[in-house]
Protein backbone atom coordinates (compact mmCIF):
# COMPACT_ATOMS: atom_id res chain seq x y z
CA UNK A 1 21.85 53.62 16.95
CA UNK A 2 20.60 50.03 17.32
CA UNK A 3 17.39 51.66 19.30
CA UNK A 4 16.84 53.61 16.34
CA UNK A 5 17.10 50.53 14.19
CA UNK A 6 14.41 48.82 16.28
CA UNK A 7 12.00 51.87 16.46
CA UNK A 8 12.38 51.93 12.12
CA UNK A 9 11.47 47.93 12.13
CA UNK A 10 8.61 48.98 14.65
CA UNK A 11 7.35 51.42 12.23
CA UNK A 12 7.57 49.15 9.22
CA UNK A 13 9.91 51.17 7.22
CA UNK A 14 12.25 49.23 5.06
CA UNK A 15 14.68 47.71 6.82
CA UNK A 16 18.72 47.29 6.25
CA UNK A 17 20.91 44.47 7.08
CA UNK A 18 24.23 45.70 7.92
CA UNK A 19 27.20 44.46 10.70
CA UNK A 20 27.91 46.86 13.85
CA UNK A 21 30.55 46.37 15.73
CA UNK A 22 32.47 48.20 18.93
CA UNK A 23 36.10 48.78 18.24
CA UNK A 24 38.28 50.24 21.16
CA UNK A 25 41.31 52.87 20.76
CA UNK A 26 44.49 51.74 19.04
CA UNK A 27 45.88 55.14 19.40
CA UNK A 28 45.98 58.78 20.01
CA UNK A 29 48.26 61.22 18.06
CA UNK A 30 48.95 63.83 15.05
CA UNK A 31 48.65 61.31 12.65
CA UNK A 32 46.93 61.08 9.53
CA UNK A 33 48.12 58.62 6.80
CA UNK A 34 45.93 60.10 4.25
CA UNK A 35 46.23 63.73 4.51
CA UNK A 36 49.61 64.26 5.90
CA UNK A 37 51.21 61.16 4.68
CA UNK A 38 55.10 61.05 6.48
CA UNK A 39 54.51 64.15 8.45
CA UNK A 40 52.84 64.91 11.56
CA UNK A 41 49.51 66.03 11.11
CA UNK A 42 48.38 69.43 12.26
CA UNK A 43 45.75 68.14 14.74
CA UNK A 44 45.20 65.25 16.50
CA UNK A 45 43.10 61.88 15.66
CA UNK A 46 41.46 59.06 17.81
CA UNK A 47 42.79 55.87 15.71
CA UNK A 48 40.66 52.63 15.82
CA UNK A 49 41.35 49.44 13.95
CA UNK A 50 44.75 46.78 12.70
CA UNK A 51 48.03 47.53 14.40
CA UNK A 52 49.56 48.28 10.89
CA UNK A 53 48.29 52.44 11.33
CA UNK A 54 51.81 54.27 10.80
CA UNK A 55 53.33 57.47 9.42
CA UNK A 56 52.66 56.53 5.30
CA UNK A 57 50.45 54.03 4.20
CA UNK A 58 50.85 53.06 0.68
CA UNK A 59 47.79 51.94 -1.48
CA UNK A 60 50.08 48.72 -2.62
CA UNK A 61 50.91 47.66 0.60
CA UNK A 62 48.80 44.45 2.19
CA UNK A 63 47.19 45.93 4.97
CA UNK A 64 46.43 42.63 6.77
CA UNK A 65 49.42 40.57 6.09
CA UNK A 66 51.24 43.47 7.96
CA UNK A 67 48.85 44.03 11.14
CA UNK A 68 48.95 41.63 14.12
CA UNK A 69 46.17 42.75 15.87
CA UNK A 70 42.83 44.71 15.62
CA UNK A 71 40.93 46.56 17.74
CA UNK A 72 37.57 45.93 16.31
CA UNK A 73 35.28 43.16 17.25
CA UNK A 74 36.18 41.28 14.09
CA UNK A 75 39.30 39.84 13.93
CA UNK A 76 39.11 40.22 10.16
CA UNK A 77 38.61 43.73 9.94
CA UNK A 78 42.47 44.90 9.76
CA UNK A 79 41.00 49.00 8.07
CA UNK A 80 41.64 52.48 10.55
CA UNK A 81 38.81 54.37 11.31
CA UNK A 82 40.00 57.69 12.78
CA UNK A 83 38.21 61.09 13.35
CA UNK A 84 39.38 64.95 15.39
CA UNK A 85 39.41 64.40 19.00
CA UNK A 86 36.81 66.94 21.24
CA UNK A 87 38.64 68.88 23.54
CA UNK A 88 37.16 70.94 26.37
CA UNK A 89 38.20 74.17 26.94
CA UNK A 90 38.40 75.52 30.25
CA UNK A 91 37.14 79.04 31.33
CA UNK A 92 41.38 79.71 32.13
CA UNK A 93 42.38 78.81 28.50
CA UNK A 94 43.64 75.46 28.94
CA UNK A 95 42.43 72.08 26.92
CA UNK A 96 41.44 68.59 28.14
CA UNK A 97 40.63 65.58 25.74
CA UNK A 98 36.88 64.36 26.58
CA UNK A 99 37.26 61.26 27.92
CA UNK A 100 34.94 58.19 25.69
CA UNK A 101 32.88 55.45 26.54
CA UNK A 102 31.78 52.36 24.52
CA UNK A 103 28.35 53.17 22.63
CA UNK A 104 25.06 51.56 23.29
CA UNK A 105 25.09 47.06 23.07
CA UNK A 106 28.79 46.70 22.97
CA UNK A 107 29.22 46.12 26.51
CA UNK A 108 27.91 42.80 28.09
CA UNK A 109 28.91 42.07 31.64
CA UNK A 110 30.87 40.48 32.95
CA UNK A 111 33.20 41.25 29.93
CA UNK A 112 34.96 44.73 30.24
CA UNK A 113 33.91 45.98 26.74
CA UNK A 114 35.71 48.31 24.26
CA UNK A 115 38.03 51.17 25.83
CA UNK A 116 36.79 53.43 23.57
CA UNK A 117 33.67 54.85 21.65
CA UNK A 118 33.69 53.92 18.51
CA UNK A 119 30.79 51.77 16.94
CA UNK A 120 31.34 50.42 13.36
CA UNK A 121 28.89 50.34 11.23
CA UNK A 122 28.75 49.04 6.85
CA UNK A 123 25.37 49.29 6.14
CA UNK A 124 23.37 47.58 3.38
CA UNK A 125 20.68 49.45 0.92
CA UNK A 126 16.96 48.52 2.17
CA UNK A 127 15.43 45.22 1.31
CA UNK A 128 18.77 43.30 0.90
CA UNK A 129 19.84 45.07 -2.57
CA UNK A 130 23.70 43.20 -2.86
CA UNK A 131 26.22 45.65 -2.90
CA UNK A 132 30.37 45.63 -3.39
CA UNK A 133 32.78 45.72 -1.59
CA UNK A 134 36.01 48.24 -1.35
CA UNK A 135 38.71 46.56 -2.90
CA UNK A 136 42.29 46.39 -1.77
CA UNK A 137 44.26 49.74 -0.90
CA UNK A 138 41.00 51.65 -1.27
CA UNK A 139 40.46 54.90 1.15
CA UNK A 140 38.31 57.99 1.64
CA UNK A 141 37.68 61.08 3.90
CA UNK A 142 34.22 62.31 4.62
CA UNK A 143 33.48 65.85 5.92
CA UNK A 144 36.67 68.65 5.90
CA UNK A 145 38.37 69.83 8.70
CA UNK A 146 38.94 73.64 7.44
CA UNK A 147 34.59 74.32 7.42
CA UNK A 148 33.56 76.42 9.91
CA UNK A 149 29.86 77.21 8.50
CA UNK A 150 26.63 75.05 6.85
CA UNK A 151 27.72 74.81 3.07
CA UNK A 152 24.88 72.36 2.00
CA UNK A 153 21.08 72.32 1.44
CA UNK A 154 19.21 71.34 4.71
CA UNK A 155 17.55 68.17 3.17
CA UNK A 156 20.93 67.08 1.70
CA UNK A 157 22.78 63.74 2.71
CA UNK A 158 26.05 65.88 2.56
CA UNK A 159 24.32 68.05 5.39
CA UNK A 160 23.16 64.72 7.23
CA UNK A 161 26.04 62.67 7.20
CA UNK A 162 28.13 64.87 9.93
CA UNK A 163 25.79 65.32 12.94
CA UNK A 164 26.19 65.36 16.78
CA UNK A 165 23.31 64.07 19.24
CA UNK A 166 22.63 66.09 22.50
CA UNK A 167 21.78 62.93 24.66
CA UNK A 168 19.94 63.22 27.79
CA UNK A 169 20.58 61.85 30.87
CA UNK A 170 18.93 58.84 30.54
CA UNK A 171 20.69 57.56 27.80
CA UNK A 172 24.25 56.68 29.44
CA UNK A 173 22.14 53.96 30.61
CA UNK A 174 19.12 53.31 28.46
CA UNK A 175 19.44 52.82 24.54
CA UNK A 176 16.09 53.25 24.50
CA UNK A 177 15.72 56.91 26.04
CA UNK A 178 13.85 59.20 24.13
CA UNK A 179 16.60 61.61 23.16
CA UNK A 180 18.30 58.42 21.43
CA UNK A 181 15.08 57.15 19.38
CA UNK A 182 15.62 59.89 16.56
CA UNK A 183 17.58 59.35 12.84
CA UNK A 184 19.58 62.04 12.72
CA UNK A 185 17.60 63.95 9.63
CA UNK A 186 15.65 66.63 8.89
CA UNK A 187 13.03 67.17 12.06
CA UNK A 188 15.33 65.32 14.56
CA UNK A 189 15.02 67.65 17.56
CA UNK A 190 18.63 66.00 19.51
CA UNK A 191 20.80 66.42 16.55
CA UNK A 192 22.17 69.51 15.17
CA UNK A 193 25.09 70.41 12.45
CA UNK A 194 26.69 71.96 14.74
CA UNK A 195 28.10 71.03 18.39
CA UNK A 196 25.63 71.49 20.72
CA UNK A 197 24.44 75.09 22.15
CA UNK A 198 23.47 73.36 25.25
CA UNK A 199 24.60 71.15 28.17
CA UNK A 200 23.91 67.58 27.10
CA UNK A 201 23.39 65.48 30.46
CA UNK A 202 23.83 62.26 28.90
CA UNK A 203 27.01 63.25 27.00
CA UNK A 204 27.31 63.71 22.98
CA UNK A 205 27.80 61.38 19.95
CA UNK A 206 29.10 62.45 16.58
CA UNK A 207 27.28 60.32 13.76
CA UNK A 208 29.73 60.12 10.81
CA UNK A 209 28.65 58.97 7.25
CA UNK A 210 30.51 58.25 4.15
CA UNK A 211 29.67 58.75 0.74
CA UNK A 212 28.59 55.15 -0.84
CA UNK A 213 29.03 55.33 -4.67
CA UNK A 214 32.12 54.80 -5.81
CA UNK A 215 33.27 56.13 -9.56
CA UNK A 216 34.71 52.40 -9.87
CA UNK A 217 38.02 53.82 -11.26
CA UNK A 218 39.80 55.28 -8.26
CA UNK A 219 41.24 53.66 -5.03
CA UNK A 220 41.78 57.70 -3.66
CA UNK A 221 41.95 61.08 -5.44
CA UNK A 222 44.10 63.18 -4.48
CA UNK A 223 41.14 65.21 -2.11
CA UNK A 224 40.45 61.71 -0.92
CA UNK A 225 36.75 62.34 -1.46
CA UNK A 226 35.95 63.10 -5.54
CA UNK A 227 36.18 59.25 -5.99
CA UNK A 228 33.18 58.81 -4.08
CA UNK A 229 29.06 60.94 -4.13
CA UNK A 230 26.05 60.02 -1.90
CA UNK A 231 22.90 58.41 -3.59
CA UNK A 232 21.28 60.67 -5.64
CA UNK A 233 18.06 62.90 -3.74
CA UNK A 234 17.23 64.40 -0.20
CA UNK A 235 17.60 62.34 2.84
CA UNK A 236 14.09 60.77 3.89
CA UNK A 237 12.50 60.53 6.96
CA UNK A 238 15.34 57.43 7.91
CA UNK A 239 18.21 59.79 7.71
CA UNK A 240 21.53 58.92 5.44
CA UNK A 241 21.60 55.50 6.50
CA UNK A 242 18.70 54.52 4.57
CA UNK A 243 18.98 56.17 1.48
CA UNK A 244 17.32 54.13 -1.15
CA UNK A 245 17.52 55.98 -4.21
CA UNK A 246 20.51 55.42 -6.74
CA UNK A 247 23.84 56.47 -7.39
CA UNK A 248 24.76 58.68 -9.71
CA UNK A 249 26.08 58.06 -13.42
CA UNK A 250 29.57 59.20 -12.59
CA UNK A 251 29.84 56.76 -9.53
CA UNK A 252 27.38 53.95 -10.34
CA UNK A 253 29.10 51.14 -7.94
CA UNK A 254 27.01 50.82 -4.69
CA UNK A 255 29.36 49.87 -1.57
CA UNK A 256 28.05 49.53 1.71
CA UNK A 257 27.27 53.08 3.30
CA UNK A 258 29.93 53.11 6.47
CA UNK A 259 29.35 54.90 9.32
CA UNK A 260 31.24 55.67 12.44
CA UNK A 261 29.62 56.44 16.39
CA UNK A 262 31.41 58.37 18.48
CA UNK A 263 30.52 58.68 22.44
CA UNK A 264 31.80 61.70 24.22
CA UNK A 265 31.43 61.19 27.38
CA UNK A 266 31.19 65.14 28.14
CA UNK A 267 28.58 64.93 31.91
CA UNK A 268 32.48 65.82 34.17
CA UNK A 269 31.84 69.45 32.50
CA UNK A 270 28.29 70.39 32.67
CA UNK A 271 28.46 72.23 35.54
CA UNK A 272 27.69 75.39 34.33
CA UNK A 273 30.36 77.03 36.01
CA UNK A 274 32.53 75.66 33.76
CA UNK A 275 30.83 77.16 30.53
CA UNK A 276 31.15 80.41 29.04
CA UNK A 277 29.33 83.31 30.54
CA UNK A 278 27.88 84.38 27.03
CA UNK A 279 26.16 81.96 25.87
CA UNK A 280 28.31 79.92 23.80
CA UNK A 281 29.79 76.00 24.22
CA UNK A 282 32.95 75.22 25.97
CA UNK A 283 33.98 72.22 23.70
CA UNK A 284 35.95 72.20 20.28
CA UNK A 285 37.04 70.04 18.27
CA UNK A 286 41.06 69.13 17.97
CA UNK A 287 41.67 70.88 14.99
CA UNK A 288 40.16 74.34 16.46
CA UNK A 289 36.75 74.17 15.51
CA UNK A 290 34.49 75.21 18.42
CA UNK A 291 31.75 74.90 15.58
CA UNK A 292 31.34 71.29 15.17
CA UNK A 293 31.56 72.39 10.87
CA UNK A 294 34.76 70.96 10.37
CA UNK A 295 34.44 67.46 11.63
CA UNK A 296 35.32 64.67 10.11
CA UNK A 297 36.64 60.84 9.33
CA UNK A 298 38.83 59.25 7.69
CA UNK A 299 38.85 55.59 7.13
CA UNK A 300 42.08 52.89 5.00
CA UNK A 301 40.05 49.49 3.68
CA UNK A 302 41.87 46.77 5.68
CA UNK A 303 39.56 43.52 5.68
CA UNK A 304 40.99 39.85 5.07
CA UNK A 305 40.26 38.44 1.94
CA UNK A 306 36.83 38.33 0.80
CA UNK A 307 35.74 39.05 4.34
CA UNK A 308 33.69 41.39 4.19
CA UNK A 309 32.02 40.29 0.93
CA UNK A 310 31.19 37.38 2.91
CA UNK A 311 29.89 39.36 5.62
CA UNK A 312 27.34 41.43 3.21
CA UNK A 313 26.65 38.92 1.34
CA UNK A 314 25.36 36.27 4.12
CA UNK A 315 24.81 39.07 6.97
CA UNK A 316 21.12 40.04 6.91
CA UNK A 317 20.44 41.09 10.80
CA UNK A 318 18.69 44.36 10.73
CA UNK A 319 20.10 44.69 14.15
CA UNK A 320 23.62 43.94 13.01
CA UNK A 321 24.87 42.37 16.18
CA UNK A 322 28.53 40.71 15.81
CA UNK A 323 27.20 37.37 17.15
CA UNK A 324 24.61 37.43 14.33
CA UNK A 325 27.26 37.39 11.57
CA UNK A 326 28.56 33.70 11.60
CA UNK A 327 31.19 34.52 8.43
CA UNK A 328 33.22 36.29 10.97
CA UNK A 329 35.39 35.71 13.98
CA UNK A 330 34.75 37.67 17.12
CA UNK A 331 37.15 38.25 19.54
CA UNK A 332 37.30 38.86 23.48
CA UNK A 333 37.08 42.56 24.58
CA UNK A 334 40.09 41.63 26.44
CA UNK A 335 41.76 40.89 22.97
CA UNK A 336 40.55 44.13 21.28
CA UNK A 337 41.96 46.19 23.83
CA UNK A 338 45.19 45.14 24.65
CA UNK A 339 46.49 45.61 20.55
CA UNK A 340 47.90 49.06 20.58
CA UNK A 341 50.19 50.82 18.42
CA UNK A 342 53.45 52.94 19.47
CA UNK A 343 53.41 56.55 19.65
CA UNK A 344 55.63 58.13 17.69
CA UNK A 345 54.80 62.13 18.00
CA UNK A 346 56.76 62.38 21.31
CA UNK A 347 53.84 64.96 22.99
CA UNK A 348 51.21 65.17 25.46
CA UNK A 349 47.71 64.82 24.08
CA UNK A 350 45.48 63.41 26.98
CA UNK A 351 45.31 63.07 30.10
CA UNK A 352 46.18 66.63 31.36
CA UNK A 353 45.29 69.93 30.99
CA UNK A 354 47.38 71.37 28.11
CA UNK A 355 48.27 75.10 27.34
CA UNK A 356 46.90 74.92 24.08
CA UNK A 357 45.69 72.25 21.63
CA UNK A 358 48.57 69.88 19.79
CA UNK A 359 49.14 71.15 16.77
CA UNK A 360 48.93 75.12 17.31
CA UNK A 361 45.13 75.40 16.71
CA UNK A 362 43.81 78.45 17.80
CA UNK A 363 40.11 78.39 17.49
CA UNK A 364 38.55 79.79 14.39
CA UNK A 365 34.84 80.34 14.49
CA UNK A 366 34.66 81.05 10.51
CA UNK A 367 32.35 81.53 8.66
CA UNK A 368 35.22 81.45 6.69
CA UNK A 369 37.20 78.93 6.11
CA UNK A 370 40.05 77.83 8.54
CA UNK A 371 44.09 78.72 8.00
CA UNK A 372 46.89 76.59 8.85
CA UNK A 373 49.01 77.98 11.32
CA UNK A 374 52.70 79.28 9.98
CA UNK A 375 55.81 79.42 12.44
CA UNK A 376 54.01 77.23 14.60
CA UNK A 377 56.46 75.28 17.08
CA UNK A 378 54.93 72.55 18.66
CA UNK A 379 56.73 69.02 17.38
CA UNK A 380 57.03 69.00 13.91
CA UNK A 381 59.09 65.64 13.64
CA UNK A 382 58.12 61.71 14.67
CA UNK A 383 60.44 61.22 17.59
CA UNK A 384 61.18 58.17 19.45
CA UNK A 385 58.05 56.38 20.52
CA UNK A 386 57.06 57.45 24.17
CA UNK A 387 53.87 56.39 25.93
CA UNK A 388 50.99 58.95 26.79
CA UNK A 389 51.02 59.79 30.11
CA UNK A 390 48.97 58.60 32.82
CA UNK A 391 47.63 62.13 34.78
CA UNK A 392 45.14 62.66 36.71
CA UNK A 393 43.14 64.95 34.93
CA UNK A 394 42.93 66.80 37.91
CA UNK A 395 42.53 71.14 37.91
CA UNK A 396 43.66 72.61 34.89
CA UNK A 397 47.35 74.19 35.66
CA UNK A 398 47.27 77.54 37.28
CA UNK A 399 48.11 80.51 36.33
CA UNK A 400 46.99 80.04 32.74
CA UNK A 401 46.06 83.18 30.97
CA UNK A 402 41.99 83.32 30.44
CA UNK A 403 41.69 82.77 26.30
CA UNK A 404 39.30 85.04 24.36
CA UNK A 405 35.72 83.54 24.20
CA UNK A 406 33.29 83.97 21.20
């Protein structure tokens, strides 16, 4: 995304300062604090961020007086930012977790960078308009896990701000590769609404925006989304990100517009061998979704203090590189990626081939909206923390049963 930053300054457009950091993986598990809070989610997460991610999270708890680590670049930012997990599905049935790898200027030799994909981003209005920030035990959800079809206008931000980018080849190693030179709005000929129909050589990222008016009344609602609307209008030729027009009566605070990046490192499966023999996609997304409709992020406020006030406030890098923001305190990669947090859904997730994906998710094309599975028996409790295990990815198992394909 910072190419696409450069190419806007390049073209004069009006530019945004923001912050952008990497932040590797805390966790992997049916989690989700927000949705499911003190149960086990139905479908599995990626969790980056503070070491205080659990079961429940309460609004009135102090986020960063409980966390002892973070895996973000910051060593302020104690928030979560989790999304679904993309699973490949093998031609016998069975389901892998796509392995990640860090996004574009977060990895500078000799230091190891992030071990995961995520890249951070809270991203200011153009021309330096001052925004707020969230305040203490604020969250939100973007996107919904049960779509499973386009409900929005084509021009809309709600449209825009769930994409995937079909990178090509070049791109693992050049941020600057045509395919990665695009905002991801209307005309963008590597991003699409749904997964990709096609083998991506340089793997696939999921761009994930949140709404950035707030009502100024609600930390959450209890959809975790009415609280907040997008800037009034069509997205413009600078995609989401650079929405310039105003919020609406009902939400007229202006917060920072976060958004998440999220590399899928999918090249071990594009031999096409591997895909379906009619045509479709062989990935999906944890939750079932082999349509890309239903993705989505979730994200707990978690920063120190007046942090990330500071941050916006004094911040004004258009390329919003973590070395550029002097009111915050980076920290080694080596730091970031050694703060983990337990498991405590006592089941295999990654790193294997797996009969079917966590959760009992069978895959549900739609159009129609998704159903919850009933008398499903995969874990259902929080067991006793155990740590995922280290497979080789290997073959998928034999003797698997070849699953329907759409």
């Amino acid at each position: 995304m910072l190419s696409v930053l450069v190419l806007v300054a390049l073209l004069a457009l009006p530019s945004n300062a923001l912050i952008r950091f990497p932040c590797g993986q805390l966790v992997t598990e049916r989690l989700d604090p927000l949705v499911t809070p003190g149960q086990v989610s139905p479908h599995v997460h990626q969790i980056v961020g503070g070491n205080a991610f659990n079961l429940t999270m309460a609004p009135e708890n102090d986020i960063p007086s409980i966390a002892t680590c973070t895996t973000c670049k910051f060593k302020e930012d104690k928030s979560n930012y989790w999304t679904a997990v993309l699973y490949f599905h093998h031609p016998n049935g069975s389901y892998i977790r796509v392995p990640q790898r860090p996004g574009h200027f977060t990895v500078y030799p000799p230091a190891p960078g992030p071990d995961g994909g995520v890249t951070v981003y809270y991203i200011q209005p153009p021309n330096y308009d001052r925004v707020a920030t969230f305040p203490k035990g604020f969250r939100m959800i973007t996107g919904n896990a049960m779509t499973r079809t386009q409900n929005f206008g084509a021009a809309s931000p709600d449209a825009w701000a769930l994409t995937f980018r079909c990178w090509e080849a070049g791109a693992v190693t050049e941020p600057f590769d045509p395919s990665n030179t695009w905002n991801a709005t209307v005309g963008s000929p590597v991003d699409s609404f749904n997964l990709p129909d096609r083998v991506c050589p340089g793997g696939i990222r999921s761009n994930i925006f949140f709404p950035s008016c707030w009502d100024g009344k609600n930390l959450d609602t209890p959809d975790h989304r009415s609280h907040m609307a997008f800037p009034l209008g069509d997205v413009g030729a600078a995609g989401v990100y650079q929405m310039n027009t105003t919020c609406p009566d009902s939400h007229p605070i202006r917060f920072p517009t976060l958004f998440y990046e999220v590399t899928w490192d999918t090249r071990e499966f594009n031999d096409p061998a591997l895909w379906p023999t009619d045509g479709s996609q062989p990935f999906t997304l944890s939750m079932g979704d082999p349509t890309g409709y239903g993705h989505h992020g979730d994200y707990i406020f978690g920063w120190e203090g007046d942090s990330l006030q500071r941050a916006m406030d004094n911040c004004l890098d258009y390329a919003g590189r973590p070395e550029g923001c002097k009111e915050l305190t980076m920290q080694p990669d080596e730091e970031m990626n050694s703060c983990k947090a337990p498991i405590k859904v006592d089941e295999k997730v990654e790193g294997q081939y797996l009969p079917n994906l966590p959760g009992c998710n069978p895959l549900q094309y739609g159009p129609q909206p998704a159903t919850l599975v009933s008398n499903c028996d995969a874990v259902s409790t929080t067991g006793i923390p155990s740590p995922t295990a280290s497979v080789d990815s290997g073959a998928p198992p034999p003797g698997l049963t070849p699953a329907p394909r759409h």
